[in-house]
ModelCIF file with pLDDT and N, C-alpha, C, O atoms, coordinates in Angstrom:
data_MODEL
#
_entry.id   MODEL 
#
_entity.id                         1 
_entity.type                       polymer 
_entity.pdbx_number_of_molecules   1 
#
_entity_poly.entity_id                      1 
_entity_poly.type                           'polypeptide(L)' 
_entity_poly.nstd_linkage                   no 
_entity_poly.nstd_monomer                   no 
_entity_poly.pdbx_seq_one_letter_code       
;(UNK)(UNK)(UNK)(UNK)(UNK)(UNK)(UNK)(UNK)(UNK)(UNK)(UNK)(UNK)(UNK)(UNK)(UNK)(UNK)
(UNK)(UNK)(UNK)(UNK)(UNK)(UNK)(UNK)(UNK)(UNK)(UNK)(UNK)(UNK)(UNK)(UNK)(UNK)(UNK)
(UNK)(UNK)(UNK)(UNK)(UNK)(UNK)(UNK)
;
_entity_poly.pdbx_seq_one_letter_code_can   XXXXXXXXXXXXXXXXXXXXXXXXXXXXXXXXXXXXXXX 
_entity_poly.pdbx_strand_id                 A 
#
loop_
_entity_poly_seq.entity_id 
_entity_poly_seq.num 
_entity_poly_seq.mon_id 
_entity_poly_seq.hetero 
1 1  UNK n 
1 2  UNK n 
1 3  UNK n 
1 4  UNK n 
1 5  UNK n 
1 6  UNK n 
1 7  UNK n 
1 8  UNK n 
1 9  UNK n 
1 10 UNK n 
1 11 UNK n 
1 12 UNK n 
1 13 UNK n 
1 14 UNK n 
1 15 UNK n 
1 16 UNK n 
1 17 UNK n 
1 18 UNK n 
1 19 UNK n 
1 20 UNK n 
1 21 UNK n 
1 22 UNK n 
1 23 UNK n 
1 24 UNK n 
1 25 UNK n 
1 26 UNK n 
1 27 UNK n 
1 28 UNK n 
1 29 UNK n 
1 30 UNK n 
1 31 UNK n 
1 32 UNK n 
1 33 UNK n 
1 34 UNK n 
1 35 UNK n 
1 36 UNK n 
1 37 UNK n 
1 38 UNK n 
1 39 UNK n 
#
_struct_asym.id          A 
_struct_asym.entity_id   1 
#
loop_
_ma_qa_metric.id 
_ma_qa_metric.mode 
_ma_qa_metric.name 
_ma_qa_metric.software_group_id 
_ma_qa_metric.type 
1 global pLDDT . pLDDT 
2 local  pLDDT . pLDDT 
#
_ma_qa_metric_global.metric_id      1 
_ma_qa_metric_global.metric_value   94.49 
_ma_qa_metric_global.model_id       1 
_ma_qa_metric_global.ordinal_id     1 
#
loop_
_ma_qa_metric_local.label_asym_id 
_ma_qa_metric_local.label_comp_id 
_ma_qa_metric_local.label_seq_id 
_ma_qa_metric_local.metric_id 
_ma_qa_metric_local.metric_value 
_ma_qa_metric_local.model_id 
_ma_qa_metric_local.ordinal_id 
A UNK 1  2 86.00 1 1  
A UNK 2  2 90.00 1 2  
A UNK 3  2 94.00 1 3  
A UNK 4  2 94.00 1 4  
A UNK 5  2 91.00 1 5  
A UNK 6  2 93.00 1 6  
A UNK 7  2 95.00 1 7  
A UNK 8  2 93.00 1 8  
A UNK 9  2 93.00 1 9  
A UNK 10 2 95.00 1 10 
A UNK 11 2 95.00 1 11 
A UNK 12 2 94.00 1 12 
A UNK 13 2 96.00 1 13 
A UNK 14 2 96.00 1 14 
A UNK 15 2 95.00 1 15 
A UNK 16 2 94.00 1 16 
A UNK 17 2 95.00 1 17 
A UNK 18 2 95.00 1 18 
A UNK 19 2 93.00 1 19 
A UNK 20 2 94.00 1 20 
A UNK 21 2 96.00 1 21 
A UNK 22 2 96.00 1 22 
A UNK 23 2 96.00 1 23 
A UNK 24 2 96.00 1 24 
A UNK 25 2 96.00 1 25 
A UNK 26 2 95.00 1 26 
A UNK 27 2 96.00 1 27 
A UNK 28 2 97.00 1 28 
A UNK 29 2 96.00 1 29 
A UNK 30 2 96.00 1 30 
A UNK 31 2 96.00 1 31 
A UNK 32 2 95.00 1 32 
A UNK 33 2 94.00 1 33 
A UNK 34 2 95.00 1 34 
A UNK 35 2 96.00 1 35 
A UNK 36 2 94.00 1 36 
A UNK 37 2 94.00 1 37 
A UNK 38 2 95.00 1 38 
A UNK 39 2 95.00 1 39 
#
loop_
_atom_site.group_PDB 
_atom_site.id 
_atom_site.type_symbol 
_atom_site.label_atom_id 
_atom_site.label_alt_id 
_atom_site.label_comp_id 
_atom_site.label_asym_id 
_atom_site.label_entity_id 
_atom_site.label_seq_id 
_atom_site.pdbx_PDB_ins_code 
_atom_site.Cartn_x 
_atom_site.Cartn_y 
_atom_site.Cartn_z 
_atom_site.occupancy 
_atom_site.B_iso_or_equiv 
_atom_site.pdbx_formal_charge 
_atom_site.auth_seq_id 
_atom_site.auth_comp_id 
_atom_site.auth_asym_id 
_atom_site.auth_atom_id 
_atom_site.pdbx_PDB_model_num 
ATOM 1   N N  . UNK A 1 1  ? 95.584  -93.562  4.446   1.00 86.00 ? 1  UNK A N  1 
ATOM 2   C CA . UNK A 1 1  ? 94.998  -93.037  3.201   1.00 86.00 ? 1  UNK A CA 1 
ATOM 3   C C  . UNK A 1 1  ? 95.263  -94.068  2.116   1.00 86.00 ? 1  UNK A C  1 
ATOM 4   O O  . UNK A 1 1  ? 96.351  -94.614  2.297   1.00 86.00 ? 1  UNK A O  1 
ATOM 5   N N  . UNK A 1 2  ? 94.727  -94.427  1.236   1.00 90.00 ? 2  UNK A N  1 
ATOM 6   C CA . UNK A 1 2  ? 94.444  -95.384  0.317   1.00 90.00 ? 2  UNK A CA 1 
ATOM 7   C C  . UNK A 1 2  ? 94.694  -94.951  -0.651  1.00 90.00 ? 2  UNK A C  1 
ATOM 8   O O  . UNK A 1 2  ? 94.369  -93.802  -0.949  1.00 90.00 ? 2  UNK A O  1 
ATOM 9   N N  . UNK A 1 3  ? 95.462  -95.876  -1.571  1.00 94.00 ? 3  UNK A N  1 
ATOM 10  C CA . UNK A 1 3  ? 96.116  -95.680  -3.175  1.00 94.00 ? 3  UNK A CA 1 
ATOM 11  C C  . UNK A 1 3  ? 94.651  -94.661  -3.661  1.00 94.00 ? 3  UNK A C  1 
ATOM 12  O O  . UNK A 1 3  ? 94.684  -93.436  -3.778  1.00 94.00 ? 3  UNK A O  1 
ATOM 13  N N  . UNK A 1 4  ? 93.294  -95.640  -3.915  1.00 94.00 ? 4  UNK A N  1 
ATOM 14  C CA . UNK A 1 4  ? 92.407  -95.079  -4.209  1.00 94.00 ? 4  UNK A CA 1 
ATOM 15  C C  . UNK A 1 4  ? 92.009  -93.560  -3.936  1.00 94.00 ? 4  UNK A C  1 
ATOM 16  O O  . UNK A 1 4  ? 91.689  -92.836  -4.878  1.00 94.00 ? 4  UNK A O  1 
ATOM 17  N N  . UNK A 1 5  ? 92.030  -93.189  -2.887  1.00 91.00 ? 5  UNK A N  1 
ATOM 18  C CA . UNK A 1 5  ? 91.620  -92.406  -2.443  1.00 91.00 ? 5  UNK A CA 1 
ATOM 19  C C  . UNK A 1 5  ? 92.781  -90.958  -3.013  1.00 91.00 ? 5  UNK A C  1 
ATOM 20  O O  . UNK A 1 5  ? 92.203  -89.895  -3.239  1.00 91.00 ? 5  UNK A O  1 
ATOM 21  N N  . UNK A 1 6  ? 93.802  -90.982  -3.143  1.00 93.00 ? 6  UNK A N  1 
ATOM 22  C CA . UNK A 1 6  ? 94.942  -90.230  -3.669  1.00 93.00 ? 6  UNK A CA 1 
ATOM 23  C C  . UNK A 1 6  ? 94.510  -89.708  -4.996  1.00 93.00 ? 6  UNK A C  1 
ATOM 24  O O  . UNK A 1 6  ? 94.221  -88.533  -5.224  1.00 93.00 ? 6  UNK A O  1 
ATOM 25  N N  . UNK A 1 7  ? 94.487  -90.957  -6.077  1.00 95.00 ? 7  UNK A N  1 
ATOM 26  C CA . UNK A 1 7  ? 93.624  -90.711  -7.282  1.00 95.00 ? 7  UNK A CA 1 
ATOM 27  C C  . UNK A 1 7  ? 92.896  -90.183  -7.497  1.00 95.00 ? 7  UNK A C  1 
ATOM 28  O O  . UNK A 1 7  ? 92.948  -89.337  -8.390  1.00 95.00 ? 7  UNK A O  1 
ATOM 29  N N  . UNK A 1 8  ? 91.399  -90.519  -6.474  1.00 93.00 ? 8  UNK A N  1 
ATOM 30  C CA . UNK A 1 8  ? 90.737  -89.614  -6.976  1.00 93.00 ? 8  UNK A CA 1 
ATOM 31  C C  . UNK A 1 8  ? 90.982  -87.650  -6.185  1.00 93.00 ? 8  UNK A C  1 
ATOM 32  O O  . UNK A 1 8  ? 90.741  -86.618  -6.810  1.00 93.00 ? 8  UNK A O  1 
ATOM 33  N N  . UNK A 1 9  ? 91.277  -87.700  -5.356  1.00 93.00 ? 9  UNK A N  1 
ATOM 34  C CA . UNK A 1 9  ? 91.729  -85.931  -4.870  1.00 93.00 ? 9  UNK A CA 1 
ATOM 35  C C  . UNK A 1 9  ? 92.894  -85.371  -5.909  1.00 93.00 ? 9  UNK A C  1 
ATOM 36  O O  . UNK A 1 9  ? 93.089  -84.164  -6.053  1.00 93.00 ? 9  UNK A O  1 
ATOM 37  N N  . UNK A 1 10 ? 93.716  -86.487  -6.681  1.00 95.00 ? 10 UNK A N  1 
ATOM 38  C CA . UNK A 1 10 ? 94.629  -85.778  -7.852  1.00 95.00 ? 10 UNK A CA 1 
ATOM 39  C C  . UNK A 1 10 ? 93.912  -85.617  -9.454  1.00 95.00 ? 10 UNK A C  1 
ATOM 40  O O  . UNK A 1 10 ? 94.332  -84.934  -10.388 1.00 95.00 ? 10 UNK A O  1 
ATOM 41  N N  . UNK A 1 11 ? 93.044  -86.244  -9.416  1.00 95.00 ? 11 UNK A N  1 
ATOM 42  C CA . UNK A 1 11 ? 91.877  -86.299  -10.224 1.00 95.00 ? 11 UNK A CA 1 
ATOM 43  C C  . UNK A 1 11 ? 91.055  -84.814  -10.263 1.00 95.00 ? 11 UNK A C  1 
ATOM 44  O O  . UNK A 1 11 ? 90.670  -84.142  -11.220 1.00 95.00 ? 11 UNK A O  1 
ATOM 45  N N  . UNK A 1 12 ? 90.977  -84.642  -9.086  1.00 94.00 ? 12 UNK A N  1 
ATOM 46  C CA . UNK A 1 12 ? 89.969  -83.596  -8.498  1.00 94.00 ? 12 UNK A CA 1 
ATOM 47  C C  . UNK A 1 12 ? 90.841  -82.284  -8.926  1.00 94.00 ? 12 UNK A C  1 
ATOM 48  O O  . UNK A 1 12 ? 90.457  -81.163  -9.256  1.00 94.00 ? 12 UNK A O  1 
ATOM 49  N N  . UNK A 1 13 ? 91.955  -82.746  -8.820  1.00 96.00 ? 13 UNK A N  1 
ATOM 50  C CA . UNK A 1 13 ? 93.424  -81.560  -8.825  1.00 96.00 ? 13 UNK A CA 1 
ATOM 51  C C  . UNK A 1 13 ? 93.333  -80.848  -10.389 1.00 96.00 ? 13 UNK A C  1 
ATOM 52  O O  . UNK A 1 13 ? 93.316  -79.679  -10.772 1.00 96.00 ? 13 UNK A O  1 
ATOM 53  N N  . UNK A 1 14 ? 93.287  -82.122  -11.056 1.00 96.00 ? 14 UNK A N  1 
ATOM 54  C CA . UNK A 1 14 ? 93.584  -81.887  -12.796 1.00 96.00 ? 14 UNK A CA 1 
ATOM 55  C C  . UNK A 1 14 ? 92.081  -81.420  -12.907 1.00 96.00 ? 14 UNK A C  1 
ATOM 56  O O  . UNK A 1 14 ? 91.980  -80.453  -13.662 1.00 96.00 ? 14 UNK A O  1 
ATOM 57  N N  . UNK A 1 15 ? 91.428  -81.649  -12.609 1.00 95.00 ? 15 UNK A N  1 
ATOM 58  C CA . UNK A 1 15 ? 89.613  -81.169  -13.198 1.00 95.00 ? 15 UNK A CA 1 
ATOM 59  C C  . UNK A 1 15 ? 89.788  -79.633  -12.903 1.00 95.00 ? 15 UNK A C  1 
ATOM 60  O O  . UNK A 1 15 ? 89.151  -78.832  -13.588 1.00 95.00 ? 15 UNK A O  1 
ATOM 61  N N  . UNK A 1 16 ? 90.631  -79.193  -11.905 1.00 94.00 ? 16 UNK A N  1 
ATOM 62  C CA . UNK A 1 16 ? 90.465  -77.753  -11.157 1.00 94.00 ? 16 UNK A CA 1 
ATOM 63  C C  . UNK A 1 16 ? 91.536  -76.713  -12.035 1.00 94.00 ? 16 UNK A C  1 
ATOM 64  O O  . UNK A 1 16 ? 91.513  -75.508  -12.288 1.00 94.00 ? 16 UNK A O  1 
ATOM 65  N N  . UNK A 1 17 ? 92.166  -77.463  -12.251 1.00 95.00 ? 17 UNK A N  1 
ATOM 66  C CA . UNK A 1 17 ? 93.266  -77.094  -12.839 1.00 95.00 ? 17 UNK A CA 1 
ATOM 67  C C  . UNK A 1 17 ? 92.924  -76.483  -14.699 1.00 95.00 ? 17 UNK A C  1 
ATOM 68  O O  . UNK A 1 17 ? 93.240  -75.459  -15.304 1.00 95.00 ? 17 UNK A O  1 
ATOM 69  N N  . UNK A 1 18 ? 92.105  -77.793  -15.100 1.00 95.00 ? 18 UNK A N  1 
ATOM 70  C CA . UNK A 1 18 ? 91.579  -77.738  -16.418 1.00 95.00 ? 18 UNK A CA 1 
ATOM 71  C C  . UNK A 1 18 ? 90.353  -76.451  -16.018 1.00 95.00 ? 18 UNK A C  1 
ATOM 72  O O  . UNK A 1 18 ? 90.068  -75.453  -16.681 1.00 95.00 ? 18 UNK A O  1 
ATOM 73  N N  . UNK A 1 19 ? 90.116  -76.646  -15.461 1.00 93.00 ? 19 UNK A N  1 
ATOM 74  C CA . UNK A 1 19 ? 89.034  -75.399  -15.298 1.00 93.00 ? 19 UNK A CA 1 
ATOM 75  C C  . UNK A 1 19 ? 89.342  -74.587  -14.870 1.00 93.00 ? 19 UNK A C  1 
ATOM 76  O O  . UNK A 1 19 ? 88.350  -73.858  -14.918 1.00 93.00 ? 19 UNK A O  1 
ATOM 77  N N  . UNK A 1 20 ? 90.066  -74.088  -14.425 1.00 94.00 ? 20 UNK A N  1 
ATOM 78  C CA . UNK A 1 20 ? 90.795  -72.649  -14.518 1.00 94.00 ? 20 UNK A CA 1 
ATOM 79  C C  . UNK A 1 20 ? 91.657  -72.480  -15.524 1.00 94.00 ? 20 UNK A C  1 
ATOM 80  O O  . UNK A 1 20 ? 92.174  -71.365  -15.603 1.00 94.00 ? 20 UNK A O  1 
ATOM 81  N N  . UNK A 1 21 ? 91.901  -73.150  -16.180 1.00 96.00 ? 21 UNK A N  1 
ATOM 82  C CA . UNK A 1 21 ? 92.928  -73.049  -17.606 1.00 96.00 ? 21 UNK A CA 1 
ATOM 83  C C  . UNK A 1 21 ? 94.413  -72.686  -16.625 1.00 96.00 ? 21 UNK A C  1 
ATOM 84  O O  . UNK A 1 21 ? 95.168  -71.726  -16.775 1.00 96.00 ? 21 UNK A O  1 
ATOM 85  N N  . UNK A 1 22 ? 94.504  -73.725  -15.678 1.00 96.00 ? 22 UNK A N  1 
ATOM 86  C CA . UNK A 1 22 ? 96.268  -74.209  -15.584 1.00 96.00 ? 22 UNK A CA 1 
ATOM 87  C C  . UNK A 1 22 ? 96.772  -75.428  -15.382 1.00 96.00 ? 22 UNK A C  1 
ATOM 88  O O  . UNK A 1 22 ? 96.085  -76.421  -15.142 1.00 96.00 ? 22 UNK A O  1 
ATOM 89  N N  . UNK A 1 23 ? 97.878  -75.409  -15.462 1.00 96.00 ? 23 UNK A N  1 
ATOM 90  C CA . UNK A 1 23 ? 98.604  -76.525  -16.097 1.00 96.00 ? 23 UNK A CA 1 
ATOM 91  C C  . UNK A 1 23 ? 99.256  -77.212  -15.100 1.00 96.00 ? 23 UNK A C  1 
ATOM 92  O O  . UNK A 1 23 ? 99.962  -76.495  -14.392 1.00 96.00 ? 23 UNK A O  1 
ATOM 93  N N  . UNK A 1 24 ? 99.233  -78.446  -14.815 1.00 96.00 ? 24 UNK A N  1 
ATOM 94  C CA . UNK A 1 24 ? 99.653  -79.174  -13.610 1.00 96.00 ? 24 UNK A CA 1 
ATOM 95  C C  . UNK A 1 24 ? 100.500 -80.325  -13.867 1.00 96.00 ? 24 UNK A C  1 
ATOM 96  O O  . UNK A 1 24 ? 100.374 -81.439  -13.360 1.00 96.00 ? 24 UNK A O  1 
ATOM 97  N N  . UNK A 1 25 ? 101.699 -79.805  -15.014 1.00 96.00 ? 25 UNK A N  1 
ATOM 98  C CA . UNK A 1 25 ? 102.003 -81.242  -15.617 1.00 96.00 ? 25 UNK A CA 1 
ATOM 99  C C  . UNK A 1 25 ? 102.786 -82.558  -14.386 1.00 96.00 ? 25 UNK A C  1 
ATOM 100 O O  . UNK A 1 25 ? 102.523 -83.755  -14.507 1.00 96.00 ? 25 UNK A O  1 
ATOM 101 N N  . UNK A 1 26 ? 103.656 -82.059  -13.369 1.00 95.00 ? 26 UNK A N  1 
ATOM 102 C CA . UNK A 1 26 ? 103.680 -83.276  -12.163 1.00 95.00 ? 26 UNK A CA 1 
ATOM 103 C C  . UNK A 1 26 ? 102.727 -84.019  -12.078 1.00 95.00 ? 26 UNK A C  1 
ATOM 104 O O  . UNK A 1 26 ? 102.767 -85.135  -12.596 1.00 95.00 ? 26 UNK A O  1 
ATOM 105 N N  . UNK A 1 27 ? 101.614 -83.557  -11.383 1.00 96.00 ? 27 UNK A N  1 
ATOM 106 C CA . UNK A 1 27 ? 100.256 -83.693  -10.479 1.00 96.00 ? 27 UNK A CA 1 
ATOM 107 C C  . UNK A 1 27 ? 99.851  -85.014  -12.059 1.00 96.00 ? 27 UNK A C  1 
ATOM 108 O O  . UNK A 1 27 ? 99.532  -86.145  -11.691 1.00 96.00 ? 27 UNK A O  1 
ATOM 109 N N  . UNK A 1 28 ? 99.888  -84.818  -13.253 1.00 97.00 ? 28 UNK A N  1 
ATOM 110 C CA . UNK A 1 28 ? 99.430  -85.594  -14.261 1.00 97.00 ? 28 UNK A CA 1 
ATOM 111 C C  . UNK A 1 28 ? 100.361 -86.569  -14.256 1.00 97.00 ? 28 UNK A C  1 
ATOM 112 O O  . UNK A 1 28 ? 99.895  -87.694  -14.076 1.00 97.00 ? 28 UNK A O  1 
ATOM 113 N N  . UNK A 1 29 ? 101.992 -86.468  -14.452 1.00 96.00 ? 29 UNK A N  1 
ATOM 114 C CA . UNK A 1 29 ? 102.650 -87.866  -14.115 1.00 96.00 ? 29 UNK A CA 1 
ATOM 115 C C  . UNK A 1 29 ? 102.689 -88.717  -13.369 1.00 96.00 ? 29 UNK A C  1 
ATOM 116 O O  . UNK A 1 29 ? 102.901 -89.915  -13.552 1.00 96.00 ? 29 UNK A O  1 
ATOM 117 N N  . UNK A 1 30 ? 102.323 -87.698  -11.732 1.00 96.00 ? 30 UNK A N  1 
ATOM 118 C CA . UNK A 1 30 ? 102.236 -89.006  -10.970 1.00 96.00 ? 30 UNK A CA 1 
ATOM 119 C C  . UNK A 1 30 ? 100.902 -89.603  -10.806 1.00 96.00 ? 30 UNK A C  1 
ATOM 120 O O  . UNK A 1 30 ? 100.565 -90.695  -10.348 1.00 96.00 ? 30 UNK A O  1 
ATOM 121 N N  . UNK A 1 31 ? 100.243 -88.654  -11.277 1.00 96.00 ? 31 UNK A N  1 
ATOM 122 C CA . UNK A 1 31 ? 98.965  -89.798  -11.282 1.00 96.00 ? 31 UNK A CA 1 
ATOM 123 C C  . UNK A 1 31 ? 98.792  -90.890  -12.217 1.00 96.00 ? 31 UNK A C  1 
ATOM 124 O O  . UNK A 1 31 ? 98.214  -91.951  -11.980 1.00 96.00 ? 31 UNK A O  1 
ATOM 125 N N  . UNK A 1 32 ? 99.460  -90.463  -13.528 1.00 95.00 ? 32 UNK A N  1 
ATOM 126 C CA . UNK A 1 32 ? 99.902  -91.562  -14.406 1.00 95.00 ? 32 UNK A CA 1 
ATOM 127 C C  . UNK A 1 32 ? 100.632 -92.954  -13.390 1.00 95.00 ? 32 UNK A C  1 
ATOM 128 O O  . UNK A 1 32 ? 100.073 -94.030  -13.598 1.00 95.00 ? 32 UNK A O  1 
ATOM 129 N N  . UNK A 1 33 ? 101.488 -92.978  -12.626 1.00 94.00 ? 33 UNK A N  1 
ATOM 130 C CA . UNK A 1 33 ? 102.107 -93.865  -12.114 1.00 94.00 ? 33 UNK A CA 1 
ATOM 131 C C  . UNK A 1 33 ? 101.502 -94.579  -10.590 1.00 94.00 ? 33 UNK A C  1 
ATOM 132 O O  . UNK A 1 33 ? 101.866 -95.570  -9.957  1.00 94.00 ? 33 UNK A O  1 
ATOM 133 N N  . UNK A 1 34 ? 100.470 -93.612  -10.376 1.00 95.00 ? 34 UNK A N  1 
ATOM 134 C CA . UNK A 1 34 ? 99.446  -93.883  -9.368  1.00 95.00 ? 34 UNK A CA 1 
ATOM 135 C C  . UNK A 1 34 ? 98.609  -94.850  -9.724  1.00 95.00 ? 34 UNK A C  1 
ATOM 136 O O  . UNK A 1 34 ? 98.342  -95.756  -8.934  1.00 95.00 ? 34 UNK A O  1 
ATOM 137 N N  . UNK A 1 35 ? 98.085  -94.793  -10.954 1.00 96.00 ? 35 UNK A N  1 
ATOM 138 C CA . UNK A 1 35 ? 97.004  -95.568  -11.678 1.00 96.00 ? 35 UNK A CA 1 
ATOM 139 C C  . UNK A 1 35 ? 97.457  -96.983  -12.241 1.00 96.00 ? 35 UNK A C  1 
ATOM 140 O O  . UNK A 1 35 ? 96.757  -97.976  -12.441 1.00 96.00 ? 35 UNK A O  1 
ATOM 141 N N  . UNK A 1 36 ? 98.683  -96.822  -12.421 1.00 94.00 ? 36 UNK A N  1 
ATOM 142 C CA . UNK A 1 36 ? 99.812  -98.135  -12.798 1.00 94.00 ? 36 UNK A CA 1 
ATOM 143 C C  . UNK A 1 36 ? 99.335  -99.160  -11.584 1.00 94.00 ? 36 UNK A C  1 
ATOM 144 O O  . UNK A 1 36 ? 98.860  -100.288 -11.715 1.00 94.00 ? 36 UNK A O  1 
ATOM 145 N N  . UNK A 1 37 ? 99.603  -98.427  -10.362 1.00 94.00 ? 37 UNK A N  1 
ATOM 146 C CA . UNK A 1 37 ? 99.659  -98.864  -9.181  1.00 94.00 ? 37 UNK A CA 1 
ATOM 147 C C  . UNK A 1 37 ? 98.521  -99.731  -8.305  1.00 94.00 ? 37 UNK A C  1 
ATOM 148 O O  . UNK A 1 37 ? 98.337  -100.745 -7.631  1.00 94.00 ? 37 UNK A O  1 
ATOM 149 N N  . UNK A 1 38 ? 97.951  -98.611  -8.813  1.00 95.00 ? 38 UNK A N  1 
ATOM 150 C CA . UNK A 1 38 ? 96.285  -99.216  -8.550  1.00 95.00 ? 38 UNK A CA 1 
ATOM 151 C C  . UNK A 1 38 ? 95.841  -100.585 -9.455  1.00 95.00 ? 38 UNK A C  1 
ATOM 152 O O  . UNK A 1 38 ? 94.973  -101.360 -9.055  1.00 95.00 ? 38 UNK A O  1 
ATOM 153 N N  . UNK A 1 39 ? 96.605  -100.770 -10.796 1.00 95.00 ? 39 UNK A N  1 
ATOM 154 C CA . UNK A 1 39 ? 95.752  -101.646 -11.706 1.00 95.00 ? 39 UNK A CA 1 
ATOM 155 C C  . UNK A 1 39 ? 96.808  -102.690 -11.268 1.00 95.00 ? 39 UNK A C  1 
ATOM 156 O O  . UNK A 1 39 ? 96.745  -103.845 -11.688 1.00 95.00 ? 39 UNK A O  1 
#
């Protein structure tokens, strides 16, 4: 499974999350440090 590929399904996580009105603050840090990763 690929850095890329992580991003975007935790991506997918926070969109689902925002649209149901809940709150996923982990799932947002590490994708913060995911994206570090990637760049």
């Amino acid at each position: 499974v690929n850095v890329a590929t992580m991003r975007k399904d935790m991506q997918a996580m926070l969109d689902q999350g925002h649209a149901t009105h809940k709150s996923l603050p982990l799932t947002a840090l590490a994708l913060q440090q995911f994206e570090s990763a990637a760049q």
